[in-house]
Protein backbone atom coordinates (compact mmCIF):
# COMPACT_ATOMS: atom_id res chain seq x y z
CA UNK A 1 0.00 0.00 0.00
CA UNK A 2 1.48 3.49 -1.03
CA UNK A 3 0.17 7.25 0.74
CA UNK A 4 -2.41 8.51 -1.20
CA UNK A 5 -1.15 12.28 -2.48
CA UNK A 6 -3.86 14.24 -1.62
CA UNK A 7 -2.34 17.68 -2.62
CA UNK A 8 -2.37 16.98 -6.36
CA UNK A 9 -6.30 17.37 -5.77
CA UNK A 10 -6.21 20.59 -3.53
CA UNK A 11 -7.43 23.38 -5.23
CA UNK A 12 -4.42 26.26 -5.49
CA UNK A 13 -5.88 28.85 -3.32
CA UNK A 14 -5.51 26.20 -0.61
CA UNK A 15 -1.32 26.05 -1.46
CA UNK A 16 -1.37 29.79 -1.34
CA UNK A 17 -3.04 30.39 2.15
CA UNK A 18 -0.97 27.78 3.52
CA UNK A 19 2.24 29.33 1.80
CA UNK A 20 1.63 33.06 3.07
CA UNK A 21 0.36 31.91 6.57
CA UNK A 22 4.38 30.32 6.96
CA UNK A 23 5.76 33.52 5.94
CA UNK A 24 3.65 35.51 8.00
CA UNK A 25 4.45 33.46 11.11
CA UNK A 26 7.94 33.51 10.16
CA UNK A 27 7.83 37.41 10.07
CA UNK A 28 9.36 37.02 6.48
CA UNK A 29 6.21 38.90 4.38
CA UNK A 30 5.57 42.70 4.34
CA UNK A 31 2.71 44.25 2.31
CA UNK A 32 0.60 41.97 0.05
CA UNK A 33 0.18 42.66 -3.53
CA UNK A 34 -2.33 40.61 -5.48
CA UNK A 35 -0.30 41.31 -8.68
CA UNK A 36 3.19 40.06 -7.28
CA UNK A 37 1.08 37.16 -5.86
CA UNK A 38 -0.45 36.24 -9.06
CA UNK A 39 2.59 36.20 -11.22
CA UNK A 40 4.58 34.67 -8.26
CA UNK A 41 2.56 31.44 -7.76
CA UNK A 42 0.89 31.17 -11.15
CA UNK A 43 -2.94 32.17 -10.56
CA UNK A 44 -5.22 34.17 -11.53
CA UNK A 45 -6.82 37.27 -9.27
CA UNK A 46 -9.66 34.86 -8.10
CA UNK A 47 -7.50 32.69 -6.60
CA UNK A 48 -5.24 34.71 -4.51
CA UNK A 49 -8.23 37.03 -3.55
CA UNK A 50 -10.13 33.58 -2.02
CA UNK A 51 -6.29 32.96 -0.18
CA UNK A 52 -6.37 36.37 1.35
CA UNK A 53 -9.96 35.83 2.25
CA UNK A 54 -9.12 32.63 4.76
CA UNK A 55 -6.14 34.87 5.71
CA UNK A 56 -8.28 37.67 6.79
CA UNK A 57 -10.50 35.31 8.43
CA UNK A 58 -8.03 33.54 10.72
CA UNK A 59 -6.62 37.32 11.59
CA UNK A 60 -3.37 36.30 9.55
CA UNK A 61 -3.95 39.73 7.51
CA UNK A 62 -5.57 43.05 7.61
CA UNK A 63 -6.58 44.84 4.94
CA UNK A 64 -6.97 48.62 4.73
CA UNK A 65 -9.42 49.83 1.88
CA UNK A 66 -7.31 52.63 -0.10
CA UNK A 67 -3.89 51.15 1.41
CA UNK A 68 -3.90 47.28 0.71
CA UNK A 69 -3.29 44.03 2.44
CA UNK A 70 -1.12 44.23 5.59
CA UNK A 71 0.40 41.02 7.94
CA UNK A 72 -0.70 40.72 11.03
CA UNK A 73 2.85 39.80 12.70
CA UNK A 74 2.25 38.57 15.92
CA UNK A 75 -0.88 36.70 14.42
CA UNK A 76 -1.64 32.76 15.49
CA UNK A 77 -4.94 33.00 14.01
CA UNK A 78 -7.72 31.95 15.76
CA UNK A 79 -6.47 28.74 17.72
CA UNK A 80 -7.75 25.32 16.23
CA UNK A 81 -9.48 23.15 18.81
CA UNK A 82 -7.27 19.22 18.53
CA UNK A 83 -8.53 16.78 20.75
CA UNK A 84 -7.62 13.73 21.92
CA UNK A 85 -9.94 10.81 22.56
CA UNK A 86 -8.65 8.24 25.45
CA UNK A 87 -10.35 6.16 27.99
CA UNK A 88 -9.47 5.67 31.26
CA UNK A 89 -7.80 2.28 31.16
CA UNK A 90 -5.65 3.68 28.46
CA UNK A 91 -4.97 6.53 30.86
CA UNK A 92 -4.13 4.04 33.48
CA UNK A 93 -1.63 2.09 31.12
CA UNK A 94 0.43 5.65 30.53
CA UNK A 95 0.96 5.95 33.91
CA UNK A 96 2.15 2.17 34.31
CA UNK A 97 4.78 1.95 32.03
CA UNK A 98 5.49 -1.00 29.68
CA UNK A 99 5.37 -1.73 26.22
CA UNK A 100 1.92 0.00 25.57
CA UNK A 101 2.85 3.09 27.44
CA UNK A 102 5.76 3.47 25.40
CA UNK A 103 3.61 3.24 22.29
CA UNK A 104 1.47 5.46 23.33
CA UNK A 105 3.72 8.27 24.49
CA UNK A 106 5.37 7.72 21.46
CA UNK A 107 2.51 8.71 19.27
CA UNK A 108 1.71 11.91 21.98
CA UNK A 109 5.08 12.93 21.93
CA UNK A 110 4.55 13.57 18.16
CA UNK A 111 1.43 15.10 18.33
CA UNK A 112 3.16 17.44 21.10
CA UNK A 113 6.38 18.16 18.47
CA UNK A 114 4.00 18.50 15.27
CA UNK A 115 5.97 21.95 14.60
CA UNK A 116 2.56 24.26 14.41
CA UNK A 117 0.87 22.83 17.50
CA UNK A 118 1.44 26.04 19.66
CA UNK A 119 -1.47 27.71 17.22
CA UNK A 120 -3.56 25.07 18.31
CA UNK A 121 -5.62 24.45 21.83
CA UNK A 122 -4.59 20.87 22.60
CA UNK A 123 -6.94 18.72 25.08
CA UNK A 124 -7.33 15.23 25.82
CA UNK A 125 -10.75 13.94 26.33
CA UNK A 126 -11.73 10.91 28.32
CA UNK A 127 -14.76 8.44 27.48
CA UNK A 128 -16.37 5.30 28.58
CA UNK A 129 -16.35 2.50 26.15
CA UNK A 130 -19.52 1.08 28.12
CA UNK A 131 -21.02 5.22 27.25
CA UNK A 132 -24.04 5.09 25.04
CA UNK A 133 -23.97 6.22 21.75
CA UNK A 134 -25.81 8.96 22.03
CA UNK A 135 -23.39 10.08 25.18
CA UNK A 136 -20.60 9.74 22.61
CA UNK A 137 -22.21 11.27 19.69
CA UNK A 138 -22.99 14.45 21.71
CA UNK A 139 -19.62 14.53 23.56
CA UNK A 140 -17.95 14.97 19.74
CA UNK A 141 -19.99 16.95 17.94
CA UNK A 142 -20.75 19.41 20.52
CA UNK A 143 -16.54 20.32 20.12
CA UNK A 144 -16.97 23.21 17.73
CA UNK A 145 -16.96 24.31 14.12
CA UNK A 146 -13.02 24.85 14.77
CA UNK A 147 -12.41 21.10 16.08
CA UNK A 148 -10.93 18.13 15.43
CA UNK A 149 -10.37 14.62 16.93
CA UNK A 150 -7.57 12.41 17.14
CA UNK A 151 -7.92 8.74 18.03
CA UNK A 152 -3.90 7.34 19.42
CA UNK A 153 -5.91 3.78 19.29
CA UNK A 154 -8.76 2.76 17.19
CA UNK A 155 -10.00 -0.58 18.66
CA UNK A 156 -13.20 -0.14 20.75
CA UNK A 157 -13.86 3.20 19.31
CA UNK A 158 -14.97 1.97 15.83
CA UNK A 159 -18.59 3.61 16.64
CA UNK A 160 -16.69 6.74 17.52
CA UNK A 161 -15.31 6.94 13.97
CA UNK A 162 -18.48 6.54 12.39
CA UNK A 163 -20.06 9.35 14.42
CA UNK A 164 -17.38 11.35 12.77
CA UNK A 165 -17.58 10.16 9.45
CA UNK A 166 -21.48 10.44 9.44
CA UNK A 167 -21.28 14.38 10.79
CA UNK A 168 -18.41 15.23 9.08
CA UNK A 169 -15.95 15.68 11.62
CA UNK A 170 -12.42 16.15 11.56
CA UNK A 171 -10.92 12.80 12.39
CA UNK A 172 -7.74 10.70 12.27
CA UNK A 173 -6.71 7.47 13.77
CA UNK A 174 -3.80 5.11 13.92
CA UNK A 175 -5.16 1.80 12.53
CA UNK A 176 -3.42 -1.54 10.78
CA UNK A 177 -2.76 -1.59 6.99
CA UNK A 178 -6.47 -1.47 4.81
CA UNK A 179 -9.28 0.32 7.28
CA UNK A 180 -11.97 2.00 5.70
CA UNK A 181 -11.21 5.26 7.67
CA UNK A 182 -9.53 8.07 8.44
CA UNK A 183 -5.97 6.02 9.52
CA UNK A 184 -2.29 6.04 9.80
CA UNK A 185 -1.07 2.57 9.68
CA UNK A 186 2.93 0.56 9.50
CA UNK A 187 4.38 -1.17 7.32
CA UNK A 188 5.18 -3.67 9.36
CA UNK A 189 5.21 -6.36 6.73
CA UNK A 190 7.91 -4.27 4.98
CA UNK A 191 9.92 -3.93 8.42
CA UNK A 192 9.96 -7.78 9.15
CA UNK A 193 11.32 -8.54 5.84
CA UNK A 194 13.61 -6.14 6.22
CA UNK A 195 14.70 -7.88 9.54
CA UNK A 196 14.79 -11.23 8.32
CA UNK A 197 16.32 -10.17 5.30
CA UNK A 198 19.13 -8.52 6.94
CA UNK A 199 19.08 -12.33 9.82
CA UNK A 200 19.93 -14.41 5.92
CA UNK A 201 21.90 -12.27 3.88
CA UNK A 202 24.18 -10.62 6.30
CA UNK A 203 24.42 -12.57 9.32
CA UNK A 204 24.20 -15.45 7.79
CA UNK A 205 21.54 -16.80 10.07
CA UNK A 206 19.95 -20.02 8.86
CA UNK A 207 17.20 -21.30 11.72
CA UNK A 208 15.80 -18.51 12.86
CA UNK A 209 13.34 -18.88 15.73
CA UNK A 210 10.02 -16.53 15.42
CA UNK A 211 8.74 -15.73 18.36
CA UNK A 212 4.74 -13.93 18.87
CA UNK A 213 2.30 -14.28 20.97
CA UNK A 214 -0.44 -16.82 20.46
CA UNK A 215 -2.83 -16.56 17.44
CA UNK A 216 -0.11 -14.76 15.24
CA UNK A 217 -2.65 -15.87 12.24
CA UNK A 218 -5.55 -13.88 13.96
CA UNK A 219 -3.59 -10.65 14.79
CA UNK A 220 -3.90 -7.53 12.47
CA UNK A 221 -0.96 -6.14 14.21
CA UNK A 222 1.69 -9.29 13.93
CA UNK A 223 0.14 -11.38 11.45
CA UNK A 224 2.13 -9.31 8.65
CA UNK A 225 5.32 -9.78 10.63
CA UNK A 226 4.89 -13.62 10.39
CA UNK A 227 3.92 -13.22 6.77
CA UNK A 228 6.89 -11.27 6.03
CA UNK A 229 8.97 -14.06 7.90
CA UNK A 230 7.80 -16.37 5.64
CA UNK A 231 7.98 -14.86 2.38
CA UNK A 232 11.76 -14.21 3.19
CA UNK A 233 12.29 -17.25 3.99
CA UNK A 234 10.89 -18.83 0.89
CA UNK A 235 12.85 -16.21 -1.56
CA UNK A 236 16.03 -17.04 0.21
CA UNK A 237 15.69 -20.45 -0.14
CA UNK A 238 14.90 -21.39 3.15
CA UNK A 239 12.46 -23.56 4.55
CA UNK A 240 9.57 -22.58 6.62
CA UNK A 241 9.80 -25.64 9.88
CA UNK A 242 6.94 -24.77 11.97
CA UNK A 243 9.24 -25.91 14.92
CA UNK A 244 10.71 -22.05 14.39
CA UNK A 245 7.26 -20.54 15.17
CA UNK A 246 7.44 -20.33 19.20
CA UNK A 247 4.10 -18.60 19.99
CA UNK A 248 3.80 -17.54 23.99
CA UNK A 249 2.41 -15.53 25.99
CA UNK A 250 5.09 -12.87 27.28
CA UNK A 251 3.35 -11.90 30.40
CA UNK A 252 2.44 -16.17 31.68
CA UNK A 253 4.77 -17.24 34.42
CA UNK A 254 5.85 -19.98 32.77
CA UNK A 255 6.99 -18.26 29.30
CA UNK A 256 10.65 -17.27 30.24
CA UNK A 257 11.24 -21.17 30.61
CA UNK A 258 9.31 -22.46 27.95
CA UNK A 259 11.63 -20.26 25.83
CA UNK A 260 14.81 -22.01 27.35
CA UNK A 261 13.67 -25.22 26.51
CA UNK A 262 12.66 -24.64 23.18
CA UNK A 263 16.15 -22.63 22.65
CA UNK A 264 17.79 -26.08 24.33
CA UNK A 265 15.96 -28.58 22.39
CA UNK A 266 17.00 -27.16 19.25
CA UNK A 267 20.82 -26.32 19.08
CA UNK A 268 20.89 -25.23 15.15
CA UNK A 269 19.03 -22.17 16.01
CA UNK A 270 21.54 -19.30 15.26
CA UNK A 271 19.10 -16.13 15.19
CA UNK A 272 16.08 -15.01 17.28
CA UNK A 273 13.43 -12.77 15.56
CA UNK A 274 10.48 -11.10 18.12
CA UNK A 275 7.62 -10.22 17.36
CA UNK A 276 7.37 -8.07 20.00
CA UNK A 277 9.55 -6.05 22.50
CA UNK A 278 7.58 -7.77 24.99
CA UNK A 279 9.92 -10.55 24.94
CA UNK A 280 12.63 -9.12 25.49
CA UNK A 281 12.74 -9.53 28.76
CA UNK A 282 12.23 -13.58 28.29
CA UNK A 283 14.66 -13.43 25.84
CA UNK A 284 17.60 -11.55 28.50
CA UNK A 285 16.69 -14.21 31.02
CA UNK A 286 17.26 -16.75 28.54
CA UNK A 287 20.48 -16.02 27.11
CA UNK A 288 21.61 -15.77 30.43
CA UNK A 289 20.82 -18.69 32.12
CA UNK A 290 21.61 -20.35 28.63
CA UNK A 291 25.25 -19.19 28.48
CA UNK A 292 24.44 -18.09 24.90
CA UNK A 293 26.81 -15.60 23.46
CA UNK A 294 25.39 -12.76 21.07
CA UNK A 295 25.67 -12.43 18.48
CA UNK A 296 28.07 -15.36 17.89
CA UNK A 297 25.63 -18.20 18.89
CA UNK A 298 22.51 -16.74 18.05
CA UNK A 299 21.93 -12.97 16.85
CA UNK A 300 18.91 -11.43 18.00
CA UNK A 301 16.07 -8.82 16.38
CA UNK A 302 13.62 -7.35 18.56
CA UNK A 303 10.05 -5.45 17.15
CA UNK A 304 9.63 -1.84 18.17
CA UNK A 305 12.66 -0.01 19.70
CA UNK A 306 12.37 1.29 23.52
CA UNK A 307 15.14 2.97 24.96
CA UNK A 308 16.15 -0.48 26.88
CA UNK A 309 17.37 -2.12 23.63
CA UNK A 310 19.58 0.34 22.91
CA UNK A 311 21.06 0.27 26.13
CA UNK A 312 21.52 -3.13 26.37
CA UNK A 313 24.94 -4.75 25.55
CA UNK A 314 25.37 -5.93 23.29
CA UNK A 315 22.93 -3.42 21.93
CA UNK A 316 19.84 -4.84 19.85
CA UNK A 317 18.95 -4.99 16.30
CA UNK A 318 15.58 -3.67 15.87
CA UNK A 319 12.57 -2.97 13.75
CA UNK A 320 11.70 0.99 14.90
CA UNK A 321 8.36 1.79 14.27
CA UNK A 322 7.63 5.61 13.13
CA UNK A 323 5.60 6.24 16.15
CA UNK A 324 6.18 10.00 16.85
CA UNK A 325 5.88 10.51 12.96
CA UNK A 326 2.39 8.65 13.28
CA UNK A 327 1.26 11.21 15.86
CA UNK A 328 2.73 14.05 13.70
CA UNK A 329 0.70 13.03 10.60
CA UNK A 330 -2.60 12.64 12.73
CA UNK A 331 -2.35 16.39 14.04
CA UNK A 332 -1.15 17.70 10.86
CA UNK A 333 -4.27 16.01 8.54
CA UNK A 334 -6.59 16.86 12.11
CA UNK A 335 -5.55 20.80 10.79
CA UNK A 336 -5.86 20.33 7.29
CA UNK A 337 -9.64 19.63 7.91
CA UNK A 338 -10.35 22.52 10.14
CA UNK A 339 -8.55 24.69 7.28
CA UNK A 340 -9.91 23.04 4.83
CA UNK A 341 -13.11 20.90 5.18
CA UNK A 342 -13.49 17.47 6.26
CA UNK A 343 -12.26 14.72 4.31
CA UNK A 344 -12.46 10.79 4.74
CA UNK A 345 -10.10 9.02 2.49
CA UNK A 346 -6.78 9.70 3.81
CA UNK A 347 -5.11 5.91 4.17
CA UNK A 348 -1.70 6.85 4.92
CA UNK A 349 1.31 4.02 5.57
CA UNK A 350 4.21 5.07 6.97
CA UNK A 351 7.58 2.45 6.42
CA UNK A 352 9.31 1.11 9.35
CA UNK A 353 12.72 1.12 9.54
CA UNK A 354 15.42 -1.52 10.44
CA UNK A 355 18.17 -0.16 13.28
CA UNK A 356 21.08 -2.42 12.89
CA UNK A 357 22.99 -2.50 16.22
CA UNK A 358 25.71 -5.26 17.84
CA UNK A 359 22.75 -8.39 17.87
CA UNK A 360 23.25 -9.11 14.81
């Protein structure tokens, strides 16, 4: 799946306003002519006259009949309401720590660094899953003409996004590859590949041990990571022994040794490729207890990328997924619609990207 390019479809007076409003917030525009406008970007009067029109509106400009068009320099416009829909267990899972509260700050941190976020009012909003849907419906819509919403999470608040699709409200999510929404989704098919790829043809890493948590097959989130394991696999030759496919659940008591004994039953495993930074613990605990040297006996390739794999010595190989760009993206299209009307067909993917450390 490729991003869509929406701004091949924007009309031009939308390219100008946004053009003009930079400069002006920059403090690198003086007076406005229309003339120098028009020649400058190519358009007729119309066009810039509609540009100057949203500029006036959002107090970017002032004009002065008899003297012209003037920048307003210490302008924000007026501020752009961006909200942010959580619940209360996801609240509770921020302030918790692990692997989903890094995720999530991750995507918050980006919203929080999208470079024009100080000309917006920023807010997070808390709802009950259990809510009726009336509840909801008024809770949204009741935001403002200036307003937008953005989802960190979509799962349990699919009703939520139809609310906004069916009134036309600003909206963005973060979603797996192919929803029908609003949605910024990974490549996480791409990333594994890369990953396994990089296990074969430069490690030189012939058994390599998947590990995920149970019902990979079912999962929209790591069923593309087996997939991808697979496919490389296959186009390097390599058979797929289901023996390699170690499916546990990270948080069961028993998981750190059922990963030492499927590590010691097999000694031709030379490469370790998780799913999920969730094992990484397991996988520590393992090597340890296993006398396993890495990456000489095994090398080792870890999903997502918290701070602790880095650290780690030898550092780890991993699969970093473009979470603060994902919360970037959301804000900035959340903007877009307040500027410029609501829209519901942005699918955008970004690529994940393979950090090659001492693992492997």
């Amino acid at each position: 799946m490729t991003r869509k390019r929406a701004s091949t479809r924007d009309p031009k007076y939308k390219h100008v306003f946004s053009v003009l409003k930079r400069r002006i917030q920059n403090s690198k525009l003086g007076k406005l002519s229309e003339a120098v406008l028009m020649e400058e970007f190519g358009v007729g009067r119309n066009t810039v006259l509609k540009a100057l029109d949203m500029l006036e509106a959002d107090g970017f400009v002032r004009r002065v009949k008899g003297s012209g068009t003037f920048p307003v320099r210490d302008a924000m416009g007026e501020l752009k309401s961006v909200n942010i829909l959580l619940t209360d267990a996801q609240l509770a899972g921020l302030r918790d720590g692990g692997l989903l509260s890094f995720l999530m700050f991750s995507r918050l941190h980006g919203i929080f660094m999208w470079p024009q976020i100080g000309q917006c009012f920023v807010k997070i909003i808390f709802v009950r899953l259990e809510e009726p849907l009336a509840t909801k419906k008024e809770k949204i819509l009741s935001l403002g003409p200036k307003s937008g919403l953005i989802i960190p999470a979509y799962r349990g608040f699919e009703d939520i996004i139809e609310i906004c699709r069916q009134g036309r409200f600003p909206y963005m999510t973060s979603a797996p590859p192919g929803m029908d929404f609003n949605s910024v989704a990974l490549n996480h098919y791409g990333g594994a590949k890369k990953a396994i790829d990089h296990l074969v043809k430069h490690s030189h890493r012939r058994h390599i041990l998947f590990l995920a948590h149970p019902g990979v097959q079912g999962s929209l989130w790591i069923q593309p990571r087996y997939e991808a394991y697979v496919a490389a696999l296959a186009e390097n030759g390599l058979p797929l022994r289901e023996a390699l496919v170690c499916e546990l659940d990270a948080d069961h008591p028993s998981a750190a040794e059922r990963l030492k004994q499927t590590l010691a039953s097999d000694p031709r495993v030379d490469a370790i490729f998780a799913s999920s930074s969730r094992f990484f613990p397991l996988i520590v605990e393992a090597v340890k207890d296993l006398g396993i040297r890495v990456p000489a006996d095994k090398a080792i390739v870890v999903y997502d990328d918290p701070p602790e794999l880095s650290r780690h010595s030898p550092a780890i190989t991993a699969v970093r997924t473009p979470l603060d760009k994902m919360g970037e993206v959301m804000v900035e299209k959340v903007v877009e619609m307040i500027d410029f009307g609501f829209r519901d067909d942005y699918r955008i993917l970004l690529e994940d990207e393979l950090v090659i450390r001492g693992s492997s």
